[in-house]
Protein backbone atom coordinates (compact mmCIF):
# COMPACT_ATOMS: atom_id res chain seq x y z
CA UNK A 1 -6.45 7.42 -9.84
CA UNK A 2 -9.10 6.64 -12.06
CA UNK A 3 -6.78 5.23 -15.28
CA UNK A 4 -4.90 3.32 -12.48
CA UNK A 5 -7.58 1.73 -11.49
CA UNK A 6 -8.96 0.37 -15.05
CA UNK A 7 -5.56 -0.60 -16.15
CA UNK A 8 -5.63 -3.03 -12.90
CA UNK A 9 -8.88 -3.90 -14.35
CA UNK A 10 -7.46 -4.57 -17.34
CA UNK A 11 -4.23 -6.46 -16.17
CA UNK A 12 -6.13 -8.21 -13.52
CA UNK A 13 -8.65 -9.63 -16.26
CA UNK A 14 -5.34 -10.70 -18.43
CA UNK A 15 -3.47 -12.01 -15.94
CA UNK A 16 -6.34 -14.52 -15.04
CA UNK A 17 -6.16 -15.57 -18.46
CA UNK A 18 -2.65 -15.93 -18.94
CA UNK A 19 -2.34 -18.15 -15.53
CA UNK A 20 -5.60 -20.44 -16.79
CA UNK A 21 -3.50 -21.22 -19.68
CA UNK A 22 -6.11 -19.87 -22.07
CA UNK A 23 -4.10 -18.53 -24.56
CA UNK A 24 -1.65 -21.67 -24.35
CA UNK A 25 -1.49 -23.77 -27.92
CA UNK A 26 -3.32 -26.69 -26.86
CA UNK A 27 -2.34 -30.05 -28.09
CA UNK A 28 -5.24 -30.80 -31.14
CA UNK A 29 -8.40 -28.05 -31.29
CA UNK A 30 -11.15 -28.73 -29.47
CA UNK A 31 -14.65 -28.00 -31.32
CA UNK A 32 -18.15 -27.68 -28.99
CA UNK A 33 -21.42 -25.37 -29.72
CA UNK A 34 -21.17 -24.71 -25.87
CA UNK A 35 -17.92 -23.84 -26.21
CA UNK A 36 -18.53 -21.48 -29.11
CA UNK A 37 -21.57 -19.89 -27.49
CA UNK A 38 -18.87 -18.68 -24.37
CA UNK A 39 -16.51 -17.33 -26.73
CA UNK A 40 -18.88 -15.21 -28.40
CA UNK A 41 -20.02 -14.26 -24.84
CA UNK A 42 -16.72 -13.38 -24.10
CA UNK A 43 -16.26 -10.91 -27.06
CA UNK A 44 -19.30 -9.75 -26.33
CA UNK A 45 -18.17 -8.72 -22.85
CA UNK A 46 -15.10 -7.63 -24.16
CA UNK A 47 -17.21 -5.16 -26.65
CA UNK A 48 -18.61 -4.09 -23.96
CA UNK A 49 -15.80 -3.39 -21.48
CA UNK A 50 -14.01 -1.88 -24.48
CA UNK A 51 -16.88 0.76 -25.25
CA UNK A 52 -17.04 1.67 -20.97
CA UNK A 53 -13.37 2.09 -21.24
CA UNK A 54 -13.68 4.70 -24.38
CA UNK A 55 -17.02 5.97 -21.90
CA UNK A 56 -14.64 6.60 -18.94
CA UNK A 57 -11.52 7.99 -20.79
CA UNK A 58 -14.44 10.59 -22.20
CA UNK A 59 -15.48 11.32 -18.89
CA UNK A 60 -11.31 11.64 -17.50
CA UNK A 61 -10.78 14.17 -20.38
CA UNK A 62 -14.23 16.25 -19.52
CA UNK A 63 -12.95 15.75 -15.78
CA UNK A 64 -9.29 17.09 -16.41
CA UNK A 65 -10.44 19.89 -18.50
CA UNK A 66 -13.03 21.05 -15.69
CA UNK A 67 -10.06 20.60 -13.24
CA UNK A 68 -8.28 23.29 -15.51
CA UNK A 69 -11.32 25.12 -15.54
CA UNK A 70 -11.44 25.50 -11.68
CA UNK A 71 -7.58 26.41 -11.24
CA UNK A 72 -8.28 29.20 -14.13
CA UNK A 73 -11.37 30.67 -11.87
CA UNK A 74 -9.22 30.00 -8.96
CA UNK A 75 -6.62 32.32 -10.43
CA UNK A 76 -9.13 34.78 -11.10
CA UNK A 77 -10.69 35.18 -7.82
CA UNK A 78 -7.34 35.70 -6.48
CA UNK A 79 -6.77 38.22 -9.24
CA UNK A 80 -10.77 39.55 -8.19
CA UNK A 81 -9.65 39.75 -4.39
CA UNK A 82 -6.01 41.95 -5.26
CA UNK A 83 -8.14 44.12 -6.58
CA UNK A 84 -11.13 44.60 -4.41
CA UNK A 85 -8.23 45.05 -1.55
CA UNK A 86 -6.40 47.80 -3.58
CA UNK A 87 -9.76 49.09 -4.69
CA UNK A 88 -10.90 49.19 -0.79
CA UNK A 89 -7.39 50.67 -0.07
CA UNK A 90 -7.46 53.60 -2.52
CA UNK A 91 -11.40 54.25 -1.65
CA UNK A 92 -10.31 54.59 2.22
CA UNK A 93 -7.05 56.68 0.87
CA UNK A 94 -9.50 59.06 -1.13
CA UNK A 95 -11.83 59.44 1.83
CA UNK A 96 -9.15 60.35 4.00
CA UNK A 97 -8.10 63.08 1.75
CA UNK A 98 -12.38 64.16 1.49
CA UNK A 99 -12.04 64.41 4.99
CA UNK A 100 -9.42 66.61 5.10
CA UNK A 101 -10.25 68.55 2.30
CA UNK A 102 -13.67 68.88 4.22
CA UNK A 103 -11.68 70.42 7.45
CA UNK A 104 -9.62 72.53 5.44
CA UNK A 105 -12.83 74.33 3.63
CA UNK A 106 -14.11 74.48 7.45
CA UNK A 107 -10.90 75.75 8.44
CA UNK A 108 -11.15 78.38 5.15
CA UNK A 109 -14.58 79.52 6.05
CA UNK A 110 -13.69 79.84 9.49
CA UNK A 111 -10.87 82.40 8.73
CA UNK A 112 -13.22 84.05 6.52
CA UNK A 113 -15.95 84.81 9.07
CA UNK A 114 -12.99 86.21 11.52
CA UNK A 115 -12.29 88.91 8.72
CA UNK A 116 -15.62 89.61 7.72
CA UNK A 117 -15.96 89.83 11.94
CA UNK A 118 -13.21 91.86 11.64
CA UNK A 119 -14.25 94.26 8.66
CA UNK A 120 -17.74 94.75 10.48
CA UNK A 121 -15.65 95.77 13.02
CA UNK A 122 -14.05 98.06 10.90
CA UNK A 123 -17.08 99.59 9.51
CA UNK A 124 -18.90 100.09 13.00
CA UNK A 125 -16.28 102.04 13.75
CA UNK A 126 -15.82 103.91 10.66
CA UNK A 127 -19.81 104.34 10.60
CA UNK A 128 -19.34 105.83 14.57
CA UNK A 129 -16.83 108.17 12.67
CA UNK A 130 -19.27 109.55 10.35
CA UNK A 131 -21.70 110.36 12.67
CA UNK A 132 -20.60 113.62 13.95
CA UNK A 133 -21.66 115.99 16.59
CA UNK A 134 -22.85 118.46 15.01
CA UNK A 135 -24.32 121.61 17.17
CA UNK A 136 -25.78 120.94 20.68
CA UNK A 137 -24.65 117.33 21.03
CA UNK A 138 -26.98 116.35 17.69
CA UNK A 139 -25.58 113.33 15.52
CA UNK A 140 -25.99 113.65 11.91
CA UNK A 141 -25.03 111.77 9.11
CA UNK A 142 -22.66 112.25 6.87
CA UNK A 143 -24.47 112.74 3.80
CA UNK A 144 -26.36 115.33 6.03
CA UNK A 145 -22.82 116.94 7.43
CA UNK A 146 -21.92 117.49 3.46
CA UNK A 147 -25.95 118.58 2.66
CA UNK A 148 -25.48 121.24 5.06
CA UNK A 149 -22.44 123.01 3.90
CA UNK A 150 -22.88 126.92 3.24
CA UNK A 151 -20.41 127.08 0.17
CA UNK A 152 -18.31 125.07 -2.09
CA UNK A 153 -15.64 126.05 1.07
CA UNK A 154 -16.74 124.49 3.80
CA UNK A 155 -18.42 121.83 1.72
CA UNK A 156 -14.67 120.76 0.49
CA UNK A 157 -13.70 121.75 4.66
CA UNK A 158 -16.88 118.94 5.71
CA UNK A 159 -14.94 116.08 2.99
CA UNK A 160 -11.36 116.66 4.62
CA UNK A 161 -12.62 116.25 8.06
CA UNK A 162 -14.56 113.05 7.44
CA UNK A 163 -11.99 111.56 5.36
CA UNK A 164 -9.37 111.92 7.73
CA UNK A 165 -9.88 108.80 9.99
CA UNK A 166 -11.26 106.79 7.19
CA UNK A 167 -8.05 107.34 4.91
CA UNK A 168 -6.25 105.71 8.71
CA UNK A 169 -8.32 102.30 8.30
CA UNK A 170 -7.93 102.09 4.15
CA UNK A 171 -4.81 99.96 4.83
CA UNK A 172 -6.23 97.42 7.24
CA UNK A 173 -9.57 97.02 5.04
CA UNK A 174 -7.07 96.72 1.78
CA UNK A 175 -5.57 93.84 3.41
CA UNK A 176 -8.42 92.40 4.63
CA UNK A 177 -9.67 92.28 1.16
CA UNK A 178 -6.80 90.84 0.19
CA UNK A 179 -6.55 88.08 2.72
CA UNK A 180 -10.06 87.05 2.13
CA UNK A 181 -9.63 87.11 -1.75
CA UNK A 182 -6.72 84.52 -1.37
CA UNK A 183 -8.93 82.33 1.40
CA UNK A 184 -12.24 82.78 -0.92
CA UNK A 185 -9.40 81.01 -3.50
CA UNK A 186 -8.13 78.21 -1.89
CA UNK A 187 -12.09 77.73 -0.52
CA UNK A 188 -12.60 77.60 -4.35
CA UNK A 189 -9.80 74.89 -4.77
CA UNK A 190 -10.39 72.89 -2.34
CA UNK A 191 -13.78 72.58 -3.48
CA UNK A 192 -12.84 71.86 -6.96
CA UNK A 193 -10.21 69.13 -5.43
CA UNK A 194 -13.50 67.91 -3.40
CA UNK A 195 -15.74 67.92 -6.33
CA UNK A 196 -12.64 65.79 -8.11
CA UNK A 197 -12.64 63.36 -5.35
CA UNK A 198 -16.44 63.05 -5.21
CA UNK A 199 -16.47 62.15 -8.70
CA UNK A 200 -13.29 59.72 -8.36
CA UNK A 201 -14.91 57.62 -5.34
CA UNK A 202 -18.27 57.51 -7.63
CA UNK A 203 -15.71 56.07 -9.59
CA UNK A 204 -14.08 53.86 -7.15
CA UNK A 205 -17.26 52.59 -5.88
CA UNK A 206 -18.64 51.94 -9.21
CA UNK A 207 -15.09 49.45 -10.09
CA UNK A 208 -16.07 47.99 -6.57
CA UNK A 209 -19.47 47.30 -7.05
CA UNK A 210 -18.31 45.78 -10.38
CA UNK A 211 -15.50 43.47 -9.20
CA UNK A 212 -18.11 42.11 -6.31
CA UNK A 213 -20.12 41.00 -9.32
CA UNK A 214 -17.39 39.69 -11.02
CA UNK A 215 -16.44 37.89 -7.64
CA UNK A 216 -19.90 36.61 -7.26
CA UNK A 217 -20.21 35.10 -10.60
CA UNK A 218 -16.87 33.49 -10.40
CA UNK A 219 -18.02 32.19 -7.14
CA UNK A 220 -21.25 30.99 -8.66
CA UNK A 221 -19.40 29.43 -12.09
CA UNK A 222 -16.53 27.74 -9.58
CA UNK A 223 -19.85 26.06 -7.72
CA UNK A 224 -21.17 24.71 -10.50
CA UNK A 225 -17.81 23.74 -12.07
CA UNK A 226 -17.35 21.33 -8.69
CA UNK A 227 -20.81 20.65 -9.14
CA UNK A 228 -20.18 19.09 -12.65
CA UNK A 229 -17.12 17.71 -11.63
CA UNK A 230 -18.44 15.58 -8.47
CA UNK A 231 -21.29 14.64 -10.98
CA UNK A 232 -18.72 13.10 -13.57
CA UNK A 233 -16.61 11.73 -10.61
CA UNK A 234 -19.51 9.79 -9.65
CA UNK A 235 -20.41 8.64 -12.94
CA UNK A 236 -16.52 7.56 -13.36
CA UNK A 237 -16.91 5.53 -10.19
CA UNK A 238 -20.08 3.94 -11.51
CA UNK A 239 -18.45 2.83 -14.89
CA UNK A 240 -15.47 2.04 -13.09
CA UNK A 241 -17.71 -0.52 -10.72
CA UNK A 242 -19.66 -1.80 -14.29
CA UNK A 243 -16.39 -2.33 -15.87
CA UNK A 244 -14.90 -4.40 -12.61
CA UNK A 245 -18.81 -6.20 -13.19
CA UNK A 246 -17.62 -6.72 -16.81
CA UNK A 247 -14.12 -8.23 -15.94
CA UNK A 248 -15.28 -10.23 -13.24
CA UNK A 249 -18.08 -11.70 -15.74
CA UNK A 250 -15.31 -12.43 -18.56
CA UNK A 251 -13.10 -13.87 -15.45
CA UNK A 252 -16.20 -16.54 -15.09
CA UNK A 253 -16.81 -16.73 -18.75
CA UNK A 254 -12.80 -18.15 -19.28
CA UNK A 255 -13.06 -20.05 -16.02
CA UNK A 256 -16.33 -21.56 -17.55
CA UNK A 257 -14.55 -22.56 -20.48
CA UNK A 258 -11.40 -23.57 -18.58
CA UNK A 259 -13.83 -26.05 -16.82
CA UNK A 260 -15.51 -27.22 -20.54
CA UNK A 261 -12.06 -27.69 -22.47
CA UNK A 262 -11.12 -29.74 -19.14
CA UNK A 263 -14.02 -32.17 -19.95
CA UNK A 264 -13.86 -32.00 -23.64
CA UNK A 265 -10.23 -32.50 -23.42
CA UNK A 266 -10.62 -35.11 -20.54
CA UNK A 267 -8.37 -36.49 -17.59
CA UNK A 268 -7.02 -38.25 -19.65
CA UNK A 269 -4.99 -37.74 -23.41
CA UNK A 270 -6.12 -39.41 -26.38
CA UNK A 271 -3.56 -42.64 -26.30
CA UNK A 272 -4.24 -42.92 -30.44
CA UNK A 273 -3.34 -38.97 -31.53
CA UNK A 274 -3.34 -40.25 -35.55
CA UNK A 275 -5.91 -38.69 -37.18
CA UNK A 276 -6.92 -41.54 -39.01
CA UNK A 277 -8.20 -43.37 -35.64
CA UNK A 278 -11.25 -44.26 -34.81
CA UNK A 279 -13.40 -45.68 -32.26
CA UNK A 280 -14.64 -49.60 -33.72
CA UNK A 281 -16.02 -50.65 -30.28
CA UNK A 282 -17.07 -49.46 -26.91
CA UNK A 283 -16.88 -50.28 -23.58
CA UNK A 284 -20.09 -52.32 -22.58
CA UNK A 285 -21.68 -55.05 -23.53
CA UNK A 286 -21.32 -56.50 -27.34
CA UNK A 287 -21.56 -59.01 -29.39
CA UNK A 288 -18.49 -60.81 -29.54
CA UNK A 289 -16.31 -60.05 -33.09
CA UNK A 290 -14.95 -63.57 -32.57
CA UNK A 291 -17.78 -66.22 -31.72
CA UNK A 292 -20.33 -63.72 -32.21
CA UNK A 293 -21.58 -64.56 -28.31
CA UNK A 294 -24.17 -61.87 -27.71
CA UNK A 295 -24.05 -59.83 -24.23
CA UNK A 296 -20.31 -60.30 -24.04
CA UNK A 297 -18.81 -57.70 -21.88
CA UNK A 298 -16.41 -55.66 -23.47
CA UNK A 299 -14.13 -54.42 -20.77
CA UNK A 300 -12.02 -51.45 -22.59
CA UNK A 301 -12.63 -49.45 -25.81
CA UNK A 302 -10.88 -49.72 -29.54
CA UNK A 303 -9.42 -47.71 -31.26
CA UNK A 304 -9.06 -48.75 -35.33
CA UNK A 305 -5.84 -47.29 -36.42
CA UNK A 306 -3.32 -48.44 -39.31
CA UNK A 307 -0.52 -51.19 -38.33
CA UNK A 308 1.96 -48.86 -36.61
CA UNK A 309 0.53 -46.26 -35.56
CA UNK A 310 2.06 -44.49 -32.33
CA UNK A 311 0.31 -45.21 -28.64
CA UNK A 312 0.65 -42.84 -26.25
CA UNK A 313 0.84 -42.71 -22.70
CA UNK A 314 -2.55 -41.40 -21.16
CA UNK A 315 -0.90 -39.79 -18.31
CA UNK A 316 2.26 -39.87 -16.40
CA UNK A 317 3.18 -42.86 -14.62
CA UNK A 318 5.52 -46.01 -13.90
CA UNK A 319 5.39 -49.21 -16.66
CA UNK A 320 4.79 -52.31 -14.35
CA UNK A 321 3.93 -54.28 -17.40
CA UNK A 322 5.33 -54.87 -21.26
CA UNK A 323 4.79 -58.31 -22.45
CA UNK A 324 2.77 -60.41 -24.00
CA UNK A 325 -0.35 -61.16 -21.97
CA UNK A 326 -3.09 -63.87 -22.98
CA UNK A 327 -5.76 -62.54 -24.60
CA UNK A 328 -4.24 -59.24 -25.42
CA UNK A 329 -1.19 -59.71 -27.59
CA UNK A 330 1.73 -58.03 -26.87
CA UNK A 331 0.18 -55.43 -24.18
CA UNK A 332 1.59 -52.28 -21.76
CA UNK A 333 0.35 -51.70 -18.24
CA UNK A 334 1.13 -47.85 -16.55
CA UNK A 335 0.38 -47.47 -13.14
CA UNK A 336 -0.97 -43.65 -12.52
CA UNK A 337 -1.53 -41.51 -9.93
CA UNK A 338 -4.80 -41.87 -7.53
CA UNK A 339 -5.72 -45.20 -8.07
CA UNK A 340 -5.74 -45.26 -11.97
CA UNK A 341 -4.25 -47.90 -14.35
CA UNK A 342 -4.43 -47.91 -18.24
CA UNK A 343 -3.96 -51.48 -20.36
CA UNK A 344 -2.57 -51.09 -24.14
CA UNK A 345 -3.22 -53.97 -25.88
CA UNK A 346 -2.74 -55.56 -29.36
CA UNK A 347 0.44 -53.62 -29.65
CA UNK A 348 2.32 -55.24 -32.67
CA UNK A 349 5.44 -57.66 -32.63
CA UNK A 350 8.16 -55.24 -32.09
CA UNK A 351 6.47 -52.63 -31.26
CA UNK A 352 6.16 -52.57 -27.13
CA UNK A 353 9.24 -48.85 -26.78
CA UNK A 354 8.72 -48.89 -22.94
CA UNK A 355 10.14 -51.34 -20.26
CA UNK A 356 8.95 -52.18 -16.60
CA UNK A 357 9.79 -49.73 -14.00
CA UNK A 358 10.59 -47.13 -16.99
CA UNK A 359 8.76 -43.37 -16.00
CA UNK A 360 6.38 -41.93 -18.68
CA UNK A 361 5.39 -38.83 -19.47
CA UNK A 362 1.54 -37.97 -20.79
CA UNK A 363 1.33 -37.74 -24.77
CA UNK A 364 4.99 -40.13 -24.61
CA UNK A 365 5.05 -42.72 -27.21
CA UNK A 366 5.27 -46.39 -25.63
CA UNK A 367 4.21 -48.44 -28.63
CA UNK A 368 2.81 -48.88 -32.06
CA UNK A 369 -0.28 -50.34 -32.79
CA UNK A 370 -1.16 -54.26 -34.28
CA UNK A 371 -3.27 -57.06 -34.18
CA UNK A 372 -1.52 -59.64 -31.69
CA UNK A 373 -3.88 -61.52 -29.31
CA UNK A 374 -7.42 -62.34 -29.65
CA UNK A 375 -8.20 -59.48 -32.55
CA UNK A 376 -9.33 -59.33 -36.06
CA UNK A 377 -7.60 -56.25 -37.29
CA UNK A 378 -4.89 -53.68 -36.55
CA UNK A 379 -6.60 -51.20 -33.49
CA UNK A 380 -5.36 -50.32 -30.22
CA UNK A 381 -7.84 -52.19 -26.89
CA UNK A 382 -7.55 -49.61 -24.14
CA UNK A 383 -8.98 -50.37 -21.22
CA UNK A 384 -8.96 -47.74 -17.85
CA UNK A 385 -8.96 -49.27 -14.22
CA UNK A 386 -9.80 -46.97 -10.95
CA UNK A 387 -8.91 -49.17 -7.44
CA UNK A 388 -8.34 -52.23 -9.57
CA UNK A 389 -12.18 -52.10 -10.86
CA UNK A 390 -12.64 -51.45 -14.81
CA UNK A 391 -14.38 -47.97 -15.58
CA UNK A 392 -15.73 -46.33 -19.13
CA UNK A 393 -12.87 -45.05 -20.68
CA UNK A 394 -14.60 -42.72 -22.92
CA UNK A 395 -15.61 -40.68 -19.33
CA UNK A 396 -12.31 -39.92 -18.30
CA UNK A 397 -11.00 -39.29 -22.82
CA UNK A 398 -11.19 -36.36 -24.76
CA UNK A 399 -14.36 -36.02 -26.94
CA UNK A 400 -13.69 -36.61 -30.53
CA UNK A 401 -14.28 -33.66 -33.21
């Protein structure tokens, strides 16, 4: 949007130009200090507008780039949030499976009390066993049934009869044994699988933890990368608005000078284009070149030029005169837009190229200068008429270089 908008800058500021005819080949240069002081305003301006474009296309490439920048961080916090959800996922997976692993040890230790319940069971009843009647209803122990054996005989007699019921509940306390060995092993499993899942969701938290950092500072560097962009946005908008300032001064500047060549150039063209014219007498009063009558009023202005010499027609218009007139020599009248008139006088014999009624173009040849009339050398007596009432020609003329 930006490099749209200073190329319309640009083509704006060119097409102005172009349409003031600025850059048309004009017919003879036209020399002025004014005129030379706006030009070099112009390039100035145009120095100017250059550097602010090489300023802003500076400022586009540090904007593009940050706009990469920002679709890179965007990638990564969408990278950042696939993992925090699969890291969240698996930590909620692996505490499901701590939870069970927890039951399952309660379950474990559960069954293990029952057969240690059990075994005490057992060993009540084995211990209830032991204790035997011995003589008038007495209970005595068994180490104290075996002490009091009279012989090696009815020591061996005392062993048989203890052992007897105890050898009945071997089996049931051999498979207790056995069943608790095999719980007290998976109780030992599962707490090695618990201890592995501790340490893995110490893990898991630790990779979360470290991708809500990492999601923090991308957050934080994505801030200040829109930061930095909306900063250089608005400092593109503000050489954007200097550089319109800049075009619409160099708009002025050519319209200024549009307006200057218009007066130096005048309303009117330069009916004596030779360069070997010049001007031998103004309009005003004079001292007459014939009688020498001082005050005389000298009605047109001439133009010294060598017998021959093309006229010109001033402006468009219609010839309603190309004769001889008194006073003038051989002499052509145009009639011109607005009110105007221009007189050519002096014209030599033969030399009158127009005819009455005949349309003329401005810068068209219509004679050649001479000395007919009341003159005293070859030059061309223009005079300019606005409603019929004589006005200085040299205010409506080009100026002379």
């Amino acid at each position: 949007m930006k490099q749209t908008l200073t190329k319309s800058i640009v083509i704006a500021t060119t097409t102005l130009v172009v349409s003031s005819g600025l850059f048309q080949s004009p017919a003879h240069a036209i020399s002025d200090p004014l005129l030379s002081e706006i030009e070099k305003e112009i390039q100035a301006l145009k120095n100017e507008q250059d550097s602010k474009q090489s300023g802003k296309e500076e400022i586009r490439e540090k904007i593009d780039g940050l706009f990469e920048q920002e679709a890179t961080i965007y990638e990564q916090l969408t990278e950042l949030d696939k993992q925090i959800a699969t890291s969240e996922a698996e930590i909620e997976k692996k505490m499901v499976e701590v939870q069970e692993r927890q039951i399952a040890i309660q379950d474990q230790e559960i069954e293990i009390q029952k057969l240690e319940d059990q075994l005490g069971d057992k060993f009540a009843v084995l211990e209830e066993r032991l204790n035997i009647d011995y003589k008038k209803g007495k209970k005595v122990s068994y180490l104290k049934v075996l002490m009091g054996s009279d012989g090696f005989g009815d020591f061996v007699s005392r062993v048989e009869y203890l052992t007897f019921d105890f050898n009945k509940d071997r089996k049931a306390i051999d498979e207790y044994l056995e069943k608790k060995e095999t719980i007290e092993a998976k109780k030992v499993a599962l707490q090695t699988e618990l201890g592995e899942l501790d340490n893995l969701m110490n893990s898991l938290e630790k990779d979360r933890e470290w991708l809500a950092s990492q999601l923090i500072d991308k957050q934080t560097q994505l801030a200040t990368t829109i930061d930095n962009q909306q900063e250089l946005i608005n400092q593109e908008e503000k050489e954007s608005q200097e550089a319109m300032k800049i075009a619409d001064s160099i708009a002025g500047k050519y319209k200024e000078m549009e307006e200057l060549k218009k007066k130096l150039s005048g309303v009117f063209a330069w009916p004596v284009p030779s360069k070997t014219q010049r001007v031998s007498s103004s309009y005003g009063y004079r001292v007459d070149p014939i009688n020498g009558t001082k005050g005389a009023f000298h009605k047109g202005q001439d133009i010294a030029a060598p017998e021959g010499t093309t006229i010109v027609a001033a402006e468009d218009g219609v010839v309603i005169t190309a004769s001889y007139i008194n006073g003038y020599g051989n002499a052509v009248i145009i009639q011109h837009s607005e009110g105007f008139r221009t007189l050519y006088g002096h014209i030599r014999n033969g030399g009158i190229k127009v005819s009455v009624g005949q349309q003329v173009k401005r810068g068209q040849k219509i004679a050649e200068i001479g000395s007919t009339g009341r003159s005293t050398g070859n030059h061309l007596h223009f005079e300019l008429l606005k409603d019929g009432k004589h006005v200085d020609p040299n205010e409506f003329l080009p100026k002379l270089n």
